[in-house]
C-alpha atoms as a PDB file:
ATOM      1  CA  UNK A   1      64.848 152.336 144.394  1.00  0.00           C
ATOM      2  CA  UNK A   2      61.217 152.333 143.589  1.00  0.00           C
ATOM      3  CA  UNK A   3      60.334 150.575 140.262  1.00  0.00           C
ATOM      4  CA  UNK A   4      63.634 148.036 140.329  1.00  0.00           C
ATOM      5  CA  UNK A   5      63.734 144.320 140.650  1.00  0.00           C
ATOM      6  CA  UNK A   6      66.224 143.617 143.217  1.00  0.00           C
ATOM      7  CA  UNK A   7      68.476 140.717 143.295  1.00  0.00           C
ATOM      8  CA  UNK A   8      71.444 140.192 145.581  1.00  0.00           C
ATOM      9  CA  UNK A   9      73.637 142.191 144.378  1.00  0.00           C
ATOM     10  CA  UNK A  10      72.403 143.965 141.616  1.00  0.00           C
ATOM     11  CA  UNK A  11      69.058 145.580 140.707  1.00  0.00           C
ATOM     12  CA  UNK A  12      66.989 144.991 137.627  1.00  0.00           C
ATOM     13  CA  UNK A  13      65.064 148.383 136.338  1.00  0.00           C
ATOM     14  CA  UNK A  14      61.469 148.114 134.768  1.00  0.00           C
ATOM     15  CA  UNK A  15      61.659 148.722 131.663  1.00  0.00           C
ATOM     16  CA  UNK A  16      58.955 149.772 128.778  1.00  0.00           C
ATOM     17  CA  UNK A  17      59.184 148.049 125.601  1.00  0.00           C
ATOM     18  CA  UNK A  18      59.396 151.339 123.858  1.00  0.00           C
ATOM     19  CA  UNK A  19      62.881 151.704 125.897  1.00  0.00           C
ATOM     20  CA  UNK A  20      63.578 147.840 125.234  1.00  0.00           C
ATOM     21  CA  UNK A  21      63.624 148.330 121.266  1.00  0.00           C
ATOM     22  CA  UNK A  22      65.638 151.288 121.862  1.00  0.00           C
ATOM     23  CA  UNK A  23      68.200 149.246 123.675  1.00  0.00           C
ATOM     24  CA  UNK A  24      68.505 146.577 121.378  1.00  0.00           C
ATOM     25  CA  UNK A  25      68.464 149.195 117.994  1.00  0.00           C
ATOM     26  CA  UNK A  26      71.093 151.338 120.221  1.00  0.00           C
ATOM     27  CA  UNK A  27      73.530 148.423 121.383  1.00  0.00           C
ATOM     28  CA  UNK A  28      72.831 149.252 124.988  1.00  0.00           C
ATOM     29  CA  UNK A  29      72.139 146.461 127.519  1.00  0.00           C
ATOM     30  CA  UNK A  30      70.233 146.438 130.476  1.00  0.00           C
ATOM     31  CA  UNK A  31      73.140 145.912 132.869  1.00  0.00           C
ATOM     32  CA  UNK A  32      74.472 149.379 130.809  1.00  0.00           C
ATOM     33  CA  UNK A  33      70.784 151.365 131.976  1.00  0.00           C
ATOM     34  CA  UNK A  34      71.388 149.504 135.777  1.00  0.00           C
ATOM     35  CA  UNK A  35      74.811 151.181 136.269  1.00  0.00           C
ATOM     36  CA  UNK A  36      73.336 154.466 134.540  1.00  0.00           C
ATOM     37  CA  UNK A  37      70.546 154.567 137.059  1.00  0.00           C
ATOM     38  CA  UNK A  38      72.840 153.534 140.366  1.00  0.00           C
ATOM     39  CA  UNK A  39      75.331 155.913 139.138  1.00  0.00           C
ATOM     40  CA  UNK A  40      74.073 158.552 136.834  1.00  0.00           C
ATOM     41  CA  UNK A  41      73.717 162.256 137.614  1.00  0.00           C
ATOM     42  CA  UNK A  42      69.724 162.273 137.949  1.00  0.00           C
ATOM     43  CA  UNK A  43      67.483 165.304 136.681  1.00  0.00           C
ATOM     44  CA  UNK A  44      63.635 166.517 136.827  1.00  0.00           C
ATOM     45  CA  UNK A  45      62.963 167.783 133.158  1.00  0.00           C
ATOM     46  CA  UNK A  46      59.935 167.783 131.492  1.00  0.00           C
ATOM     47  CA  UNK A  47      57.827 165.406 133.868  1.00  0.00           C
ATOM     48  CA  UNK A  48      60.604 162.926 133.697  1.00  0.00           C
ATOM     49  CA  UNK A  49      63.495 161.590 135.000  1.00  0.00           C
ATOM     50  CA  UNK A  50      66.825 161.425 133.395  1.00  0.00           C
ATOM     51  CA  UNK A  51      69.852 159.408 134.881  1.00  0.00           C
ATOM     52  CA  UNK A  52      73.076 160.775 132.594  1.00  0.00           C
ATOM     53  CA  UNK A  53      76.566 159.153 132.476  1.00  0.00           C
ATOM     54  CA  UNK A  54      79.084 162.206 132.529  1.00  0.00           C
ATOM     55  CA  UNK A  55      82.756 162.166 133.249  1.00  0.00           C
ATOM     56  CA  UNK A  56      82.279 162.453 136.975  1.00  0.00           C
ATOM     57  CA  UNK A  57      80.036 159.415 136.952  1.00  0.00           C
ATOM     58  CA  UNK A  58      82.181 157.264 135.166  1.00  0.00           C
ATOM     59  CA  UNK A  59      85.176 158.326 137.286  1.00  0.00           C
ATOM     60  CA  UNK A  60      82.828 157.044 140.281  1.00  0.00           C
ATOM     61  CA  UNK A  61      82.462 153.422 138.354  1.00  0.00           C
ATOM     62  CA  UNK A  62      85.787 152.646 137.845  1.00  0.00           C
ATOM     63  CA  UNK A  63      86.734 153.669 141.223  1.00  0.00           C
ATOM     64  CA  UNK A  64      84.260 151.031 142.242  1.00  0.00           C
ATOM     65  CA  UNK A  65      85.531 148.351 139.492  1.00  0.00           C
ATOM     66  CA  UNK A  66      82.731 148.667 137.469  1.00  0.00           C
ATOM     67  CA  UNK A  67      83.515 148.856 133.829  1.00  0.00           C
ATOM     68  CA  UNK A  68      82.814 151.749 131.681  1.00  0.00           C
ATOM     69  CA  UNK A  69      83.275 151.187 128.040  1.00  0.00           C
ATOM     70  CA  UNK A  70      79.643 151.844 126.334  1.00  0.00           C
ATOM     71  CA  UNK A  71      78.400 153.738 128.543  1.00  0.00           C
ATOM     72  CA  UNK A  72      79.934 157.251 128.474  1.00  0.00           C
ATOM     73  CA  UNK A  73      77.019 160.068 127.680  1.00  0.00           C
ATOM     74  CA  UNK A  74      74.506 157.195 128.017  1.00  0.00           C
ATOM     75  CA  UNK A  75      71.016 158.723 129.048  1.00  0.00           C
ATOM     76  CA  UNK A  76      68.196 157.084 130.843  1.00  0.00           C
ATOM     77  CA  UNK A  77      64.769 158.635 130.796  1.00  0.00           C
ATOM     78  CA  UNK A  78      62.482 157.143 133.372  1.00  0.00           C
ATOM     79  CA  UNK A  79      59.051 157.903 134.141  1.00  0.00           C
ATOM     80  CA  UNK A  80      58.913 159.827 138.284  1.00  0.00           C
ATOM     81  CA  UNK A  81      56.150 158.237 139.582  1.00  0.00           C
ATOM     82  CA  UNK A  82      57.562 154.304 138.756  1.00  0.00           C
ATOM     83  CA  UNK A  83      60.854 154.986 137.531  1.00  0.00           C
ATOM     84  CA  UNK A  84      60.032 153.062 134.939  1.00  0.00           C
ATOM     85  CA  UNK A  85      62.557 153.074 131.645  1.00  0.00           C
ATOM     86  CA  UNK A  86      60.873 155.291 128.786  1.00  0.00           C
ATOM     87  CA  UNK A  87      63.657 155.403 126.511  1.00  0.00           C
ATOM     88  CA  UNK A  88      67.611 155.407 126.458  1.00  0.00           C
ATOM     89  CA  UNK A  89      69.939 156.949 124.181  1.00  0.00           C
ATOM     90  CA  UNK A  90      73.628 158.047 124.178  1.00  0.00           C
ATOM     91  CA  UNK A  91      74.042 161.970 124.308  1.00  0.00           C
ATOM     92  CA  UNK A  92      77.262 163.798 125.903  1.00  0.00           C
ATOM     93  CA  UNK A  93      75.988 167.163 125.555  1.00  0.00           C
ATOM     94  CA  UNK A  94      74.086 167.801 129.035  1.00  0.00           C
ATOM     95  CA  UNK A  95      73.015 171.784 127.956  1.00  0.00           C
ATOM     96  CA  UNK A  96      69.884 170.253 127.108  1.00  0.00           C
ATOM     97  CA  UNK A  97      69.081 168.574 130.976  1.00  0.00           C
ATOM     98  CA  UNK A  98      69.029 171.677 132.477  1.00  0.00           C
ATOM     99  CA  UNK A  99      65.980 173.763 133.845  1.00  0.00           C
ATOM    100  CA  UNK A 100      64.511 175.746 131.806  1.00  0.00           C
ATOM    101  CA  UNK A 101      61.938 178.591 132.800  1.00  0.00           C
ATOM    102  CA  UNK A 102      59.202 177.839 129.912  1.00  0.00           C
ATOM    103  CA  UNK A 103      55.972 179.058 131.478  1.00  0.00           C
ATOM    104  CA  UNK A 104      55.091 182.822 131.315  1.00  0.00           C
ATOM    105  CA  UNK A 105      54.200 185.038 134.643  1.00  0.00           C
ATOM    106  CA  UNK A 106      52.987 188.203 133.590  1.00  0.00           C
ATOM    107  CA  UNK A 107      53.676 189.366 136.708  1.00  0.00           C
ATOM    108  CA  UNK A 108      57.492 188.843 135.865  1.00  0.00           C
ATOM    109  CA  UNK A 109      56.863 190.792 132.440  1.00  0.00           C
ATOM    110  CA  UNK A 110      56.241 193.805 134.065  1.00  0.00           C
ATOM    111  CA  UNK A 111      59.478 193.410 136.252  1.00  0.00           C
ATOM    112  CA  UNK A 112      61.233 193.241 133.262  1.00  0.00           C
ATOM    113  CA  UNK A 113      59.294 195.830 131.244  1.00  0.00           C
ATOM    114  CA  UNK A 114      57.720 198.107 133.510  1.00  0.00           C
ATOM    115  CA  UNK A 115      54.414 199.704 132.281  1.00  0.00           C
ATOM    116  CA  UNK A 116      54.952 202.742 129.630  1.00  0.00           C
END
């Protein structure tokens, strides 16, 4: 992955130090955002990337002997150009990941309302 320190076998993600005082205020370690970001359902929202730990995920880590406690719902927001950690926070509820249609095309409006 682009943006990761790579050792043997494990890889160590850039992070910010915005995202490291996050981690150590949130009890999250950087071994927790590595798994999130190997294993973690990724999204595009809002100019960033976000790798989420869902049930699916974890399911996938313990499968692989990887151990899970901590890091259910865990969220990693990384910057898509580096992949470089912005922030991480723990979050189950993934309504607010998906795509939203924010920007207004008038020429939708009038499919929707045609002219009077």
């Amino acid at each position: 992955m682009n943006g990761m320190t790579c050792t043997v076998d494990e890889f160590i993600p850039n992070v910010t130090s915005h995202a490291r005082l996050r981690m150590g205020s949130r009890g999250i370690s950087l071994s927790e955002v590595a798994i999130a970001m190997s294993y973690g359902r990724n999204f595009h929202v809002r100019g960033a990337i976000v790798y989420a730990m869902g049930r699916k995920e974890l399911a996938s880590c313990q499968r692989d002997g990887i151990q899970t406690d901590g890091i259910a719902g865990l969220q990693v927001i990384c910057a898509p150009e580096s992949e470089k950690v912005i922030t991480v926070y723990r979050n189950n509820d993934f309504r607010r990941l998906r795509r939203r249609n924010t920007r207004w095309h008038p020429e939708q409006a009038e499919l929707v309302h045609p002219g009077n």
